[in-house]
Protein backbone atom coordinates (compact mmCIF):
# COMPACT_ATOMS: atom_id res chain seq x y z
CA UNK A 1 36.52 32.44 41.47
CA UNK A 2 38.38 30.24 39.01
CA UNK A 3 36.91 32.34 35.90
CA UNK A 4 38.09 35.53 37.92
CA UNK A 5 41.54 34.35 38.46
CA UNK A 6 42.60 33.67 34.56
CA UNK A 7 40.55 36.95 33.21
CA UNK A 8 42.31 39.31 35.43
CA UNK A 9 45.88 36.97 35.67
CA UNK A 10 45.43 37.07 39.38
CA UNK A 11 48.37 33.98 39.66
CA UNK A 12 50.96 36.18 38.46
CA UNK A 13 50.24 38.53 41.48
CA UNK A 14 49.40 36.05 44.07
CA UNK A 15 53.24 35.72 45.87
CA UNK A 16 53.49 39.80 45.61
CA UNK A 17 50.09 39.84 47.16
CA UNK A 18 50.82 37.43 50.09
CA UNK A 19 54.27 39.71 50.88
CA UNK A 20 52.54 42.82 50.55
CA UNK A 21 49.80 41.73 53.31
CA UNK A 22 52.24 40.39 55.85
CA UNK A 23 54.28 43.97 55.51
CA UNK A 24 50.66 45.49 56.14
CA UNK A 25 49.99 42.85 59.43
CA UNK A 26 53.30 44.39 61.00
CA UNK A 27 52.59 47.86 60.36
CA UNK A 28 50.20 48.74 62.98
CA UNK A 29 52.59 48.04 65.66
CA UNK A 30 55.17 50.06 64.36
CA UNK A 31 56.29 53.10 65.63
CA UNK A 32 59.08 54.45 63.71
CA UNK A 33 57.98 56.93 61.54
CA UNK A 34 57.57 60.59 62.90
CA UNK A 35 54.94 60.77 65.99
CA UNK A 36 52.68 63.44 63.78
CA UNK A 37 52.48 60.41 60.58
CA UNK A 38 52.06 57.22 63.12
CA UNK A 39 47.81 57.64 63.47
CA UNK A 40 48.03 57.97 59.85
CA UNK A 41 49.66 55.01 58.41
CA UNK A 42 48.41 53.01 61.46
CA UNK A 43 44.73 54.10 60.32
CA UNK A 44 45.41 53.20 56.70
CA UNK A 45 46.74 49.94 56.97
CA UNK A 46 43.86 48.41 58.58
CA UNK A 47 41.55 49.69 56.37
CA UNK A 48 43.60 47.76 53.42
CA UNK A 49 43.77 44.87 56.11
CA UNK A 50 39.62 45.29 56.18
CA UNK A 51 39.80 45.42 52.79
CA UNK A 52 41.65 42.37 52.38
CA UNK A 53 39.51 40.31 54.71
CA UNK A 54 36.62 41.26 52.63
CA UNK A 55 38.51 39.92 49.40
CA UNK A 56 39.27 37.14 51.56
CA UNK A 57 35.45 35.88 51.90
CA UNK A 58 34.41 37.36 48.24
CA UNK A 59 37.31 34.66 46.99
CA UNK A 60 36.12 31.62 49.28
CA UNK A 61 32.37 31.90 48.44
CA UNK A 62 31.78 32.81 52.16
CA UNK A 63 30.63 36.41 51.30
CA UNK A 64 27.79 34.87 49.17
CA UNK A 65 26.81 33.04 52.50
CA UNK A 66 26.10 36.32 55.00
CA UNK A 67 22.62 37.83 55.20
CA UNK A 68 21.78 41.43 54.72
CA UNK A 69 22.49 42.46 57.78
CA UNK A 70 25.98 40.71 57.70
CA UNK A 71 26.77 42.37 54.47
CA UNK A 72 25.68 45.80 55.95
CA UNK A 73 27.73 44.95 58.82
CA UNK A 74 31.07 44.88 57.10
CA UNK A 75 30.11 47.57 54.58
CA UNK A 76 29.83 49.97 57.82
CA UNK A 77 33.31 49.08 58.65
CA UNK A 78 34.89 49.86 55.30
CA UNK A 79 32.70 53.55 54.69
CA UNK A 80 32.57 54.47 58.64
CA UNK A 81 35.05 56.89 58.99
CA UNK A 82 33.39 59.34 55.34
CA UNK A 83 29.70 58.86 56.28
CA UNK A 84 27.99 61.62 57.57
CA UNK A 85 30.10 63.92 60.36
CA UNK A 86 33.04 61.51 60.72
CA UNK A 87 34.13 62.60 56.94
CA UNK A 88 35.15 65.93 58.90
CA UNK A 89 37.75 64.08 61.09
CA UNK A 90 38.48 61.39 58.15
CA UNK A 91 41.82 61.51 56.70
CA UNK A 92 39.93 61.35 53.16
CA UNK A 93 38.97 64.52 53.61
CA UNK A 94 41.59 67.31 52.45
CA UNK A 95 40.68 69.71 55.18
CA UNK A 96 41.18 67.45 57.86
CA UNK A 97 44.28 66.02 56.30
CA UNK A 98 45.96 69.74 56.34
CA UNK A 99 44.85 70.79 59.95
CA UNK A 100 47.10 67.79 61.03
CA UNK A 101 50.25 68.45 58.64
CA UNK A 102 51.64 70.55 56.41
CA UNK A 103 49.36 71.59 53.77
CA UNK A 104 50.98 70.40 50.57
CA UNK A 105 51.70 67.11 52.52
CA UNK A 106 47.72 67.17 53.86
CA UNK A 107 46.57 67.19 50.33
CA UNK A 108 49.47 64.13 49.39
CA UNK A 109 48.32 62.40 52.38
CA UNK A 110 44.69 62.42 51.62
CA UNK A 111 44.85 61.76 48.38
CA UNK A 112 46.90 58.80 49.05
CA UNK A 113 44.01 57.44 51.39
CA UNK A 114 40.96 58.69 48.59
CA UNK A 115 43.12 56.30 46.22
CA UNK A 116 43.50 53.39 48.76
CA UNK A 117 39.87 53.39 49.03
CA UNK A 118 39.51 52.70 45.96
CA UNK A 119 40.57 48.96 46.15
CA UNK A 120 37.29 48.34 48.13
CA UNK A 121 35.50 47.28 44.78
CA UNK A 122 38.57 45.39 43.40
CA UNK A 123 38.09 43.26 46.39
CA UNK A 124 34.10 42.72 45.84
CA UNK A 125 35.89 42.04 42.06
CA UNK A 126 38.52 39.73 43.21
CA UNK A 127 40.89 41.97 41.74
CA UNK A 128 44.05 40.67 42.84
CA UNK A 129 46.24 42.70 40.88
CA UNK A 130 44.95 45.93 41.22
CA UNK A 131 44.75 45.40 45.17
CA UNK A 132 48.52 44.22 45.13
CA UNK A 133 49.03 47.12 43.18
CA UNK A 134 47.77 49.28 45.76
CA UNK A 135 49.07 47.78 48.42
CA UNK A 136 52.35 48.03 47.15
CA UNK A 137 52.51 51.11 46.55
CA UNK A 138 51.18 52.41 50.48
CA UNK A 139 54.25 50.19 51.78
CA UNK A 140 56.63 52.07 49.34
CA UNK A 141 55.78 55.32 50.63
CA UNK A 142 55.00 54.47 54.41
CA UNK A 143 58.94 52.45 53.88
CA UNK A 144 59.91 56.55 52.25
CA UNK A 145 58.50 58.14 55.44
CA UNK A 146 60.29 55.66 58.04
CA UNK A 147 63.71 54.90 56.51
CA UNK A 148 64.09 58.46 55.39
CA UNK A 149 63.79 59.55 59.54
CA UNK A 150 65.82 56.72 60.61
CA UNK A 151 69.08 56.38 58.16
CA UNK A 152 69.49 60.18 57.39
CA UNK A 153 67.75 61.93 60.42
CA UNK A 154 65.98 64.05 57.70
CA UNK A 155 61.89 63.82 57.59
CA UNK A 156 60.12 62.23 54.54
CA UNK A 157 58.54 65.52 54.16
CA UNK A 158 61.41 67.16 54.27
CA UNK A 159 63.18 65.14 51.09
CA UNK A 160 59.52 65.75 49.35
CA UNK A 161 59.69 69.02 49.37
CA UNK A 162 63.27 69.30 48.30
CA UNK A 163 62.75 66.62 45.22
CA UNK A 164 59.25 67.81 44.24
CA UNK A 165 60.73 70.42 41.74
CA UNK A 166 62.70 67.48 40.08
CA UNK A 167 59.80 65.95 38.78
CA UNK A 168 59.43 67.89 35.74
CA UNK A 169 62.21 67.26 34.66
CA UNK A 170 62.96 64.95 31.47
CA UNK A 171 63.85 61.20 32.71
CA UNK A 172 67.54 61.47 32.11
CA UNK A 173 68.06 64.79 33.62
CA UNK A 174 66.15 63.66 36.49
CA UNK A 175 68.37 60.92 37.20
CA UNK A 176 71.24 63.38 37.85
CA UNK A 177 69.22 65.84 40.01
CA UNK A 178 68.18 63.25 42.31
CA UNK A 179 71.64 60.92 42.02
CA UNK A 180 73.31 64.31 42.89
CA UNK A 181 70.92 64.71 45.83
CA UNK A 182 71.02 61.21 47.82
CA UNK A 183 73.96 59.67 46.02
CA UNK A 184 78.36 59.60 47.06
CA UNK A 185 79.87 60.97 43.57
CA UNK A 186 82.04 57.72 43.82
CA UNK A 187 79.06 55.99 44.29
CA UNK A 188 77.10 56.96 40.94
CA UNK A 189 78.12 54.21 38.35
CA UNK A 190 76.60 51.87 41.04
CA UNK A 191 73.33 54.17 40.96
CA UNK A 192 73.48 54.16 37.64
CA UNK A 193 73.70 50.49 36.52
CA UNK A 194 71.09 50.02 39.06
CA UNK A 195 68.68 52.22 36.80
CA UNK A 196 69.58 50.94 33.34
CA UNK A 197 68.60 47.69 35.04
CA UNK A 198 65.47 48.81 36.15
CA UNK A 199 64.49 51.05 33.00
CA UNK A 200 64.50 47.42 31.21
CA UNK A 201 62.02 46.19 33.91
CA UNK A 202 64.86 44.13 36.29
CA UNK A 203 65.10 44.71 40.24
CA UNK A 204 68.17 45.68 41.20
CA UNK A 205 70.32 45.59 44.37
CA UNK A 206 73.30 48.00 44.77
CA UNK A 207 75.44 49.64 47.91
CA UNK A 208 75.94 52.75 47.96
CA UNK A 209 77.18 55.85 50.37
CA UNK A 210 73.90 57.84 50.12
CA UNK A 211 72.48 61.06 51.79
CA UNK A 212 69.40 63.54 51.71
CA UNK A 213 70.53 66.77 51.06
CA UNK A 214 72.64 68.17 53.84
CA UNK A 215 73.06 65.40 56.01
CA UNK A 216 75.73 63.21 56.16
CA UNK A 217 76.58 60.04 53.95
CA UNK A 218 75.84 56.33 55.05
CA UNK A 219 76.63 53.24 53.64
CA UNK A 220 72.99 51.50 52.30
CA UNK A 221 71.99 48.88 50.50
CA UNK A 222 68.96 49.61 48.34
CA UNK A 223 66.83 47.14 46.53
CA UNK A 224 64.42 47.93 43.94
CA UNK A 225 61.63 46.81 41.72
CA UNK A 226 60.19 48.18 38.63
CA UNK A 227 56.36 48.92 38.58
CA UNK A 228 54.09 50.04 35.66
CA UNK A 229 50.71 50.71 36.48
CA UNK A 230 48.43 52.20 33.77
CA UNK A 231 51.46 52.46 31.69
CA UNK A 232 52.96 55.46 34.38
CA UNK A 233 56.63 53.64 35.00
CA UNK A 234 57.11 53.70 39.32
CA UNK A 235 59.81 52.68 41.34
CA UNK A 236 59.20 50.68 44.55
CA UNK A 237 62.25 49.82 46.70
CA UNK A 238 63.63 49.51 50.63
CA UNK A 239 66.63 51.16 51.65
CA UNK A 240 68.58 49.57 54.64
CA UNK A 241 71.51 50.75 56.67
CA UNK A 242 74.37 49.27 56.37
CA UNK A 243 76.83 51.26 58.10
CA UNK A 244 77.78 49.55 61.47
CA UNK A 245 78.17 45.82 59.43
CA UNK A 246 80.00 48.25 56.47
CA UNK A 247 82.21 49.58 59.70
CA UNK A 248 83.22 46.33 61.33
CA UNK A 249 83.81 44.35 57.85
CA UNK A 250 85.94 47.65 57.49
CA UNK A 251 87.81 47.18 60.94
CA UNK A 252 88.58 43.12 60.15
CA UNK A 253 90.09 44.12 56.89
CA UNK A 254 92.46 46.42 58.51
CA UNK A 255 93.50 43.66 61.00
CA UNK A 256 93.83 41.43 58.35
CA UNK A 257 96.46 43.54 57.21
CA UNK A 258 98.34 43.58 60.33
CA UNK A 259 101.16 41.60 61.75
CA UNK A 260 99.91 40.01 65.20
CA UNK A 261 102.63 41.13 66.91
CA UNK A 262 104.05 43.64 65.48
CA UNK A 263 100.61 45.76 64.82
CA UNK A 264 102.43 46.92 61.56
CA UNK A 265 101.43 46.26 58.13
CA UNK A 266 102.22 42.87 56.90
CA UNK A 267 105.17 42.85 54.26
CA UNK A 268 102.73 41.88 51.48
CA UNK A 269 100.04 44.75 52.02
CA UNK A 270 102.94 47.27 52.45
CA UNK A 271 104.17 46.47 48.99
CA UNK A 272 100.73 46.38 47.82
CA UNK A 273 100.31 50.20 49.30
CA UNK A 274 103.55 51.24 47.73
CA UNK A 275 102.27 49.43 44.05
CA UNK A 276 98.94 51.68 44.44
CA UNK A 277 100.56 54.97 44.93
CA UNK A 278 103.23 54.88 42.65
CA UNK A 279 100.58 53.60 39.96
CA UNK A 280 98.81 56.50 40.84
CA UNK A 281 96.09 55.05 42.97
CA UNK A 282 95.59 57.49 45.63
CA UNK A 283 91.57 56.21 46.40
CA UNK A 284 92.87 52.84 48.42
CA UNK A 285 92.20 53.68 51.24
CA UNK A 286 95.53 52.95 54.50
């Protein structure tokens, strides 16, 4: 598997490829994405966990051990749920995938799984990097579907639907749309910096007041990694709340301000108020 390793640059990948399958390990016991989307990503994941185990004995030399019936074995696992009848209740199948949710996000949904299945020969092909690839990218929109529901109380679907028409968009004008759509005003030169980082192939890490539509702000921090696959340019990154640490770091700053006894501002940050609004400051906040 040496020979397979430098012709496809499978190193590179390798420390990607170990996160991404840990994150995958977890995911089955999870339960915080909507109730409808749980059997889904639940389903998904260990097929690219079955997947992964079969990449796992292709790399060691173990697959080459197994008899036929082994092999047919484990190739039953990995096509059981499109064979014959149980393609009608498979998530691979569009039909299905739209009796169970909405049908735009049925036909996203299904797709998603028809192109997950497609890392079962990069595994007989010890394609690392394609599988990492893949991987990657189910995380990134299973992390969309359960940090979406949990910081801003909207649905992934929901904030699908309402970015979808941005897409066609030219790069720089979708930028704005979406900025405009999750992003604090105040908060855009962070978003921004954070792109012209990434548009140069960087991660980035940034704070940020951010929203989803017509719900309320709350402080995040958002990390995010440039991927380009096939030469399309994609975006995979993990939003976190922040707002309860951002809310007590806010409280001790206030008390840090205060005199112990008196509970009034200290003499220094009272002058410091009264340098900020006659500078014109009004943003500090009191």
């Amino acid at each position: 598997m040496q020979e397979v390793s430098e012709k496809y640059n499978n190193d590179s990948y390798r420390e990607r490829h170990a996160l991404s399958v840990e994150r995958l390990r977890t995911l089955p016991f999870e339960e915080s994405v909507e109730d409808s989307y749980i059997a889904y990503f639940r389903l998904v994941a260990l097929f690219l966990l079955e997947v992964e185990n079969v990449r796992i004995q292709v790399e060691s030399g173990k697959w080459d051990q197994y008899n036929e019936e082994d092999m047919r074995q484990i190739n039953e696992i990995l096509y059981s749920d499109i064979v014959g009848d149980a393609y009608e209740k498979s998530y691979a199948n569009p039909k299905y995938a739209c009796s169970w949710f909405e049908p735009e996000m049925g036909r996203l949904l299904s797709f998603l799984y028809v192109e997950m299945r497609s890392g079962i020969p990069y595994a007989f092909e010890g394609r690392l990097d394609y599988l990492t690839i893949l991987y990657e990218l189910f995380i990134e929109v299973y992390t969309y579907f359960e940090n979406s529901e949990a910081i801003f109380g909207v649905s992934g679907e929901k904030i699908l639907e309402d970015v979808r028409p941005y897409s066609t968009l030219p790069a720089e004008e979708y930028q704005k749309k979406v900025t405009a759509y999750f992003v604090h005003p105040e908060d855009t030169k962070a978003v921004n910096k954070a792109f012209e980082a990434i548009f140069k192939g960087k991660s980035a890490s940034y704070m940020a007041r951010m929203k989803a539509g017509e719900s309320q702000y709350v402080w995040c921090k958002i990390d995010v990694s440039p991927v380009v696959e096939d030469g399309i340019f994609k975006m995979i990154g993990i939003i976190s709340d922040i707002q309860e640490m951002y809310n007590k770091i806010q409280l001790l700053e206030k008390e840090s301000y205060l005199d112990t006894f008196t509970r009034l501002y200290s003499k220094q940050r009272f002058e410091a108020l009264c340098r900020s609004i006659f500078s014109g400051n009004t943003d500090k906040k009191i």
